[in-house]
Each structure stands twice: as C-alpha cells, then as structure tokens.
PDB file of N, CA and C in Angstrom:
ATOM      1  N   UNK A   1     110.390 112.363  41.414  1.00  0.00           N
ATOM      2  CA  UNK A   1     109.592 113.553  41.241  1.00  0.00           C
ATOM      3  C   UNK A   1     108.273 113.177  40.575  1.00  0.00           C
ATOM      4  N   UNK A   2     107.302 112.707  41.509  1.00  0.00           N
ATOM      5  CA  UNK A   2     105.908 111.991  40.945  1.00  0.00           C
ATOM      6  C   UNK A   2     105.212 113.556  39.968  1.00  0.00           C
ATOM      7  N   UNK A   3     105.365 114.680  40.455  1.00  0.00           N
ATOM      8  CA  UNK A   3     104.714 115.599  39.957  1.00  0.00           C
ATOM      9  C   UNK A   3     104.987 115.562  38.779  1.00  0.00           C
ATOM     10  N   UNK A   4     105.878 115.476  38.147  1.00  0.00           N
ATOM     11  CA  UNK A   4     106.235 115.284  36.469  1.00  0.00           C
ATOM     12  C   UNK A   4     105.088 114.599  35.465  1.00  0.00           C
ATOM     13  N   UNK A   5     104.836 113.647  36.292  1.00  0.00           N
ATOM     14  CA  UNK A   5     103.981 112.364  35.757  1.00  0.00           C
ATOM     15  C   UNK A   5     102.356 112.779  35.542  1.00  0.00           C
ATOM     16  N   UNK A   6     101.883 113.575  36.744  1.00  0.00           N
ATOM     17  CA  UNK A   6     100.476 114.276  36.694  1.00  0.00           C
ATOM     18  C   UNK A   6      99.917 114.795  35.639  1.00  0.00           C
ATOM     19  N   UNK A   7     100.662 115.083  34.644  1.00  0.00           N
ATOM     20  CA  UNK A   7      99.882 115.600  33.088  1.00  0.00           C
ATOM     21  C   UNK A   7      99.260 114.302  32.305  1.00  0.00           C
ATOM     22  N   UNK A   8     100.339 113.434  32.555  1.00  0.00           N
ATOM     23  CA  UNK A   8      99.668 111.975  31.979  1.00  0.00           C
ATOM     24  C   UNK A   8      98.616 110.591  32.988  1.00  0.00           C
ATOM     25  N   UNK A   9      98.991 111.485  34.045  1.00  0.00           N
ATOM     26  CA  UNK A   9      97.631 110.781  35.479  1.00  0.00           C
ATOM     27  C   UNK A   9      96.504 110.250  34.674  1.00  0.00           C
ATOM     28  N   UNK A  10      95.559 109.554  35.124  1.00  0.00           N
ATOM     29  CA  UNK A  10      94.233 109.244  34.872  1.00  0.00           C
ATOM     30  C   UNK A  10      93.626 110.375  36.131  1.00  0.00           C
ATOM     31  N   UNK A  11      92.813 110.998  35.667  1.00  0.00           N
ATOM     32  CA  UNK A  11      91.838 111.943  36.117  1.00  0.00           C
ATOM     33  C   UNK A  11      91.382 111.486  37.323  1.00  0.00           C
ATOM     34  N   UNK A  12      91.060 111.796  38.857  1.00  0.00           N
ATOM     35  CA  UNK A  12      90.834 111.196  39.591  1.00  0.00           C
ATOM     36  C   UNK A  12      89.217 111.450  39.715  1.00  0.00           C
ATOM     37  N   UNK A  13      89.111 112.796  39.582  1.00  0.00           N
ATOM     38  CA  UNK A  13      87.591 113.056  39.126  1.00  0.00           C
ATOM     39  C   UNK A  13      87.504 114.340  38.898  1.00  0.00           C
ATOM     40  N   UNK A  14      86.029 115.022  38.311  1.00  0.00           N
ATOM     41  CA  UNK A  14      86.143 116.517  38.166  1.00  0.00           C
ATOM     42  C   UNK A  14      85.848 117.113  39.012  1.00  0.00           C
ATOM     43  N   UNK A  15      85.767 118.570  39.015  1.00  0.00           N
ATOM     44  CA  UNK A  15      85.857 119.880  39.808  1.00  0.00           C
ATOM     45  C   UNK A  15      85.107 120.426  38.893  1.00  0.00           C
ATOM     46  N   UNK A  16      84.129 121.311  39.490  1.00  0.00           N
ATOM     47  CA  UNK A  16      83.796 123.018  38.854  1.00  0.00           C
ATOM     48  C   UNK A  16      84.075 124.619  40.034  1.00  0.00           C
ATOM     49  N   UNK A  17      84.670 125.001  39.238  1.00  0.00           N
ATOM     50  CA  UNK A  17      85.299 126.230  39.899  1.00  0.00           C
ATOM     51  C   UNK A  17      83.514 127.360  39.970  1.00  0.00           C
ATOM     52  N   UNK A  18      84.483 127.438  41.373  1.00  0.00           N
ATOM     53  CA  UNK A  18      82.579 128.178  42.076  1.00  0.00           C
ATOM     54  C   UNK A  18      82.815 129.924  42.096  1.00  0.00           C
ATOM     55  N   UNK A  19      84.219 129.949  42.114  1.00  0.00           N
ATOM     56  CA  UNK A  19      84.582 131.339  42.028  1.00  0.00           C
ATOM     57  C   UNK A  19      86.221 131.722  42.227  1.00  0.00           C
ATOM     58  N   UNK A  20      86.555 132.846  41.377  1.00  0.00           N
ATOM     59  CA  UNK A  20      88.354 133.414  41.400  1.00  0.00           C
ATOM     60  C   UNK A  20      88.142 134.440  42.781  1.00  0.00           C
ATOM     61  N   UNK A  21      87.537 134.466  43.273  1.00  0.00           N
ATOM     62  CA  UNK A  21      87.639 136.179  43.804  1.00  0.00           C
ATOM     63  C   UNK A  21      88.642 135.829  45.268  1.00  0.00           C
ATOM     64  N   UNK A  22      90.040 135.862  45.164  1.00  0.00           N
ATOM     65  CA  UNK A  22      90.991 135.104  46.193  1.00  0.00           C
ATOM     66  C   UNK A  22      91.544 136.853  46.727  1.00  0.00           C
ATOM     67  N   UNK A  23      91.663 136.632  48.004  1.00  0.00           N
ATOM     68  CA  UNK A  23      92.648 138.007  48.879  1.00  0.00           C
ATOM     69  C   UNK A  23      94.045 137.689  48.489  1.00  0.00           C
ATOM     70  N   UNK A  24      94.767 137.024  47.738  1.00  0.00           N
ATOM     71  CA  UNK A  24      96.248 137.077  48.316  1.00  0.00           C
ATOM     72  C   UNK A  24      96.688 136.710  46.584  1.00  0.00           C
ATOM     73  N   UNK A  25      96.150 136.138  45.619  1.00  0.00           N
ATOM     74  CA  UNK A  25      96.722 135.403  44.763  1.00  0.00           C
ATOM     75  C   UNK A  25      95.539 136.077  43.561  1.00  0.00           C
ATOM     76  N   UNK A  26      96.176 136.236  42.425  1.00  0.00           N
ATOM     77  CA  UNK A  26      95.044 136.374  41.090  1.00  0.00           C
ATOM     78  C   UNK A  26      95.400 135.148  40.738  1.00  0.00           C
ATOM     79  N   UNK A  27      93.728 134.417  40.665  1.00  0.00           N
ATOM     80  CA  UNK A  27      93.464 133.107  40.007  1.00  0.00           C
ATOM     81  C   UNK A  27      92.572 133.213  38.851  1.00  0.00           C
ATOM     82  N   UNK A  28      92.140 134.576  38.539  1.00  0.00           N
ATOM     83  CA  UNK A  28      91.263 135.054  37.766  1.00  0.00           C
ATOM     84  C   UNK A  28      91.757 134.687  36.119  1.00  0.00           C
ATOM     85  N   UNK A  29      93.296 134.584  36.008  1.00  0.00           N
ATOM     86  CA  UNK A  29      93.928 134.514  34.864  1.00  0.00           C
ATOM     87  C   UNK A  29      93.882 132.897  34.576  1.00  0.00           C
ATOM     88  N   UNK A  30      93.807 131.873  35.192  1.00  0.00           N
ATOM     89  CA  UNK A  30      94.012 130.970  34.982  1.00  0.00           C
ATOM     90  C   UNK A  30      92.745 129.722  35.315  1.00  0.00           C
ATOM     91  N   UNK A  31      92.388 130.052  35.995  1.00  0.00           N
ATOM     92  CA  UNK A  31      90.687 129.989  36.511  1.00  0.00           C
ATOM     93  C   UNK A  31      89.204 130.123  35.835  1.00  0.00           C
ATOM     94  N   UNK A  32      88.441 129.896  35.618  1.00  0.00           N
ATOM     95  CA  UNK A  32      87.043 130.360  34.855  1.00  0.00           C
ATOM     96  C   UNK A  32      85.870 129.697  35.355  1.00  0.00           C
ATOM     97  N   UNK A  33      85.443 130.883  36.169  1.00  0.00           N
ATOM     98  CA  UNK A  33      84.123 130.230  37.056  1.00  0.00           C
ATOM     99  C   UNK A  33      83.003 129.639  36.355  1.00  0.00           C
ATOM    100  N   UNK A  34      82.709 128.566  36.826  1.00  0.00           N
ATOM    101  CA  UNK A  34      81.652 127.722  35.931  1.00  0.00           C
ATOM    102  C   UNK A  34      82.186 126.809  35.145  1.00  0.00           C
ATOM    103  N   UNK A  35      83.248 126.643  34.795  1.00  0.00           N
ATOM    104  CA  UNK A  35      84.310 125.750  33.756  1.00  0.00           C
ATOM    105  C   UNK A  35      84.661 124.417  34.673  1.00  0.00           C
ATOM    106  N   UNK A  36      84.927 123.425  34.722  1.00  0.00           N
ATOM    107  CA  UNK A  36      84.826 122.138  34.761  1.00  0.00           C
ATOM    108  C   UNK A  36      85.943 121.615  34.489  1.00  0.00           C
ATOM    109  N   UNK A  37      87.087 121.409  35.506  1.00  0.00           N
ATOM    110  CA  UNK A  37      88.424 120.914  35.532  1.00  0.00           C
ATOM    111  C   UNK A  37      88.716 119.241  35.975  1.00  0.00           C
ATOM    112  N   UNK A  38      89.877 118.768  35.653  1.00  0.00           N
ATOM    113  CA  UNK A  38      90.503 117.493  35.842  1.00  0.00           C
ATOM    114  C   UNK A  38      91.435 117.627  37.223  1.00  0.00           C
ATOM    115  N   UNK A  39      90.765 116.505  37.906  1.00  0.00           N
ATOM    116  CA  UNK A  39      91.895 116.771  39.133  1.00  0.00           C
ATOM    117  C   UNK A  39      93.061 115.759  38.989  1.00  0.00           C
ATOM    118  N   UNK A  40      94.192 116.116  39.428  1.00  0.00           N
ATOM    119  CA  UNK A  40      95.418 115.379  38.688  1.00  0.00           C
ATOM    120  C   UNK A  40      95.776 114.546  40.221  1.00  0.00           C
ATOM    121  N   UNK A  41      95.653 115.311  41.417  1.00  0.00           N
ATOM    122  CA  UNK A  41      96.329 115.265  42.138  1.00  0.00           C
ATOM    123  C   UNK A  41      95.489 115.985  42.889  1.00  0.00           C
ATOM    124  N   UNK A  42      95.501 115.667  44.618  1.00  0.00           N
ATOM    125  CA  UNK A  42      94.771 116.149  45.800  1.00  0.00           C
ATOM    126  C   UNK A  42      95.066 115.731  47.123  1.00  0.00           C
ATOM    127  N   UNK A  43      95.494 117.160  47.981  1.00  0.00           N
ATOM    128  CA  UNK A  43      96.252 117.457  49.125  1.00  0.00           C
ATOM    129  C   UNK A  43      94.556 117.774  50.208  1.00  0.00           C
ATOM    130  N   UNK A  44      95.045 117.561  51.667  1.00  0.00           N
ATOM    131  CA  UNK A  44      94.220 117.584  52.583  1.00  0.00           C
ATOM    132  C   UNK A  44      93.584 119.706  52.246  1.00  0.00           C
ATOM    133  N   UNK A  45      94.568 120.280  51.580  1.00  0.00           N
ATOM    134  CA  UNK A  45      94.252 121.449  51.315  1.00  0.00           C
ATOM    135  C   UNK A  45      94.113 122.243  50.006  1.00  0.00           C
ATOM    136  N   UNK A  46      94.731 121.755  48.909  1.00  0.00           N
ATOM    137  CA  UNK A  46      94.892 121.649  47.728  1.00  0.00           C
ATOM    138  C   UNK A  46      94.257 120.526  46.506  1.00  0.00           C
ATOM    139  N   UNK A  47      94.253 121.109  45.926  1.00  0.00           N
ATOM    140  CA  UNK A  47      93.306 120.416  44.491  1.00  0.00           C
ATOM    141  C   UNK A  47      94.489 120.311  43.289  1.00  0.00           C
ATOM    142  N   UNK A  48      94.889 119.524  42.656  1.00  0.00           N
ATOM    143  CA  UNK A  48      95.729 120.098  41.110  1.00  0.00           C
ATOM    144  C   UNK A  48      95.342 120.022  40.227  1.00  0.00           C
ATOM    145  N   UNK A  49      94.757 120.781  39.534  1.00  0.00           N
ATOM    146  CA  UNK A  49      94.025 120.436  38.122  1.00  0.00           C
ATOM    147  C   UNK A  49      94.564 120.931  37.159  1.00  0.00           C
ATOM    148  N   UNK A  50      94.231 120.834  35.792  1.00  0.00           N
ATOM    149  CA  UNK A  50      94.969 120.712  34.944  1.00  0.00           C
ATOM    150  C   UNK A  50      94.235 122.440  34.481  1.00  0.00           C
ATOM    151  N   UNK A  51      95.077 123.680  34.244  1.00  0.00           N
ATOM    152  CA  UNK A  51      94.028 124.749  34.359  1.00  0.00           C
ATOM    153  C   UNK A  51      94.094 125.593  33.012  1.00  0.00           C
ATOM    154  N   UNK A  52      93.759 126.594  32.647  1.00  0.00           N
ATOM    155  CA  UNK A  52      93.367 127.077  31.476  1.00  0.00           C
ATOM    156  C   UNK A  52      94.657 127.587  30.737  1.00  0.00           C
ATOM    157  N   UNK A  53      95.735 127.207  30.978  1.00  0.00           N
ATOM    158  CA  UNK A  53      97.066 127.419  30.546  1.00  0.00           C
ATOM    159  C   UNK A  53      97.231 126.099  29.902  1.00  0.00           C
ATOM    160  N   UNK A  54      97.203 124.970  30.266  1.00  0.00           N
ATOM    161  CA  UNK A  54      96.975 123.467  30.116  1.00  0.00           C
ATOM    162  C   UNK A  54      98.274 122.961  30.879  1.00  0.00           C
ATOM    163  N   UNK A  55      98.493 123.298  31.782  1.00  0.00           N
ATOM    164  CA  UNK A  55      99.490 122.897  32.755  1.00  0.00           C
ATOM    165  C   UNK A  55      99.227 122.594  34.299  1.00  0.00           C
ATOM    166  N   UNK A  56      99.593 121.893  35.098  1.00  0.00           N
ATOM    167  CA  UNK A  56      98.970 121.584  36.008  1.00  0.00           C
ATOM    168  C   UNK A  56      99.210 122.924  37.352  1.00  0.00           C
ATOM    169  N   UNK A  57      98.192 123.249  38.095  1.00  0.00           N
ATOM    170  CA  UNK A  57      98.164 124.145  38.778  1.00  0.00           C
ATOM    171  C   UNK A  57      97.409 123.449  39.982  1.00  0.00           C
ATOM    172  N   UNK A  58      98.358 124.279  41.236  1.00  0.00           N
ATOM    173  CA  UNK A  58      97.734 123.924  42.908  1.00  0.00           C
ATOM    174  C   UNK A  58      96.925 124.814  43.189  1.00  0.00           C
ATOM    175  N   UNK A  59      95.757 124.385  43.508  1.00  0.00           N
ATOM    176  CA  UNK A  59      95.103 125.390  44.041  1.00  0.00           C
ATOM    177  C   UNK A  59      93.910 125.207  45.365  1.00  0.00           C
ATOM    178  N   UNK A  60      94.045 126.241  46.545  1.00  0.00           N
ATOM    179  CA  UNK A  60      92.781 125.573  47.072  1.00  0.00           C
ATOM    180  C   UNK A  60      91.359 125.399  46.752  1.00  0.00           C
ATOM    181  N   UNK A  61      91.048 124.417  47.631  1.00  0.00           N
ATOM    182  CA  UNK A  61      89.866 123.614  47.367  1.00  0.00           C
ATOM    183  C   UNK A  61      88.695 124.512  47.581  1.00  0.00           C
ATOM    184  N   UNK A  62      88.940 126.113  48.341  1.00  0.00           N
ATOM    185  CA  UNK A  62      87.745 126.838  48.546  1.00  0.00           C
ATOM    186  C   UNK A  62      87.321 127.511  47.300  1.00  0.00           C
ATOM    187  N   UNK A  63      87.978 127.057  45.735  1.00  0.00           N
ATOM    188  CA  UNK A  63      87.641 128.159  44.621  1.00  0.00           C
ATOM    189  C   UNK A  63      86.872 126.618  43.834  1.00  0.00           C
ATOM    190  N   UNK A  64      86.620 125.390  44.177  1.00  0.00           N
ATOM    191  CA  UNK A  64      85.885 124.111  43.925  1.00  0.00           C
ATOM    192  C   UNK A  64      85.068 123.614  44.231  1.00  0.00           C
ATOM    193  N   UNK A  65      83.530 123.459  43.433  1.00  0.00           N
ATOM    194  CA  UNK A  65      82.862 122.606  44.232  1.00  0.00           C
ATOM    195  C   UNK A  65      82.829 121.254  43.851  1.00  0.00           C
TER     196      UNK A  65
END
C-alpha cells in the first residue's frame, strides 16, 4: 500500500490552486485559491497534494496550475 508512504514522499513539485468552483464535489473546504500545494503523487488525471486538512487529498488537475 505505497499510498501510506506519500505523507513522508519528497515533494515532486508545487501546484497553485487556480480555483474550487467544482459541479459535483465541494473542494472549497479543503482547497484555497491562490495557496501553493505539495504534490505527493500524480495520475494521468489526478494530482495528490498534501491539502489544508494536512492530509493527502486526490484531486483533479483542472483546480491546478
């Protein structure tokens, strides 16, 4: 279970979140546009960064620039 391990990853690089405003999911709670995240982990569709809870969260790549 590699996902376990992702809190202690070396950072692969950063992210800044460009916007929460999602149709299907509130990312607004965990998210903060303009804020500057750690990517732990990264899927052809997904990003994992480490998010304002301090736990690692999937999220897509359209709320990242």
């Amino acid at each position: 279970m590699l996902h376990l391990n992702w809190k202690d990853a070396p950072t692969i690089r950063t992210v800044t979140c460009t916007h929460t405003d999602a149709a299907k999911y509130l990312v607004s709670n965990v998210l903060t546009v303009g804020k500057t995240y750690e990517v732990k982990n990264e899927t052809e569709e997904f990003i994992f960064v480490i998010d304002n809870t301090g736990h690692i969260g999937g999220y897509y790549k359209t709320y990242f620039a």
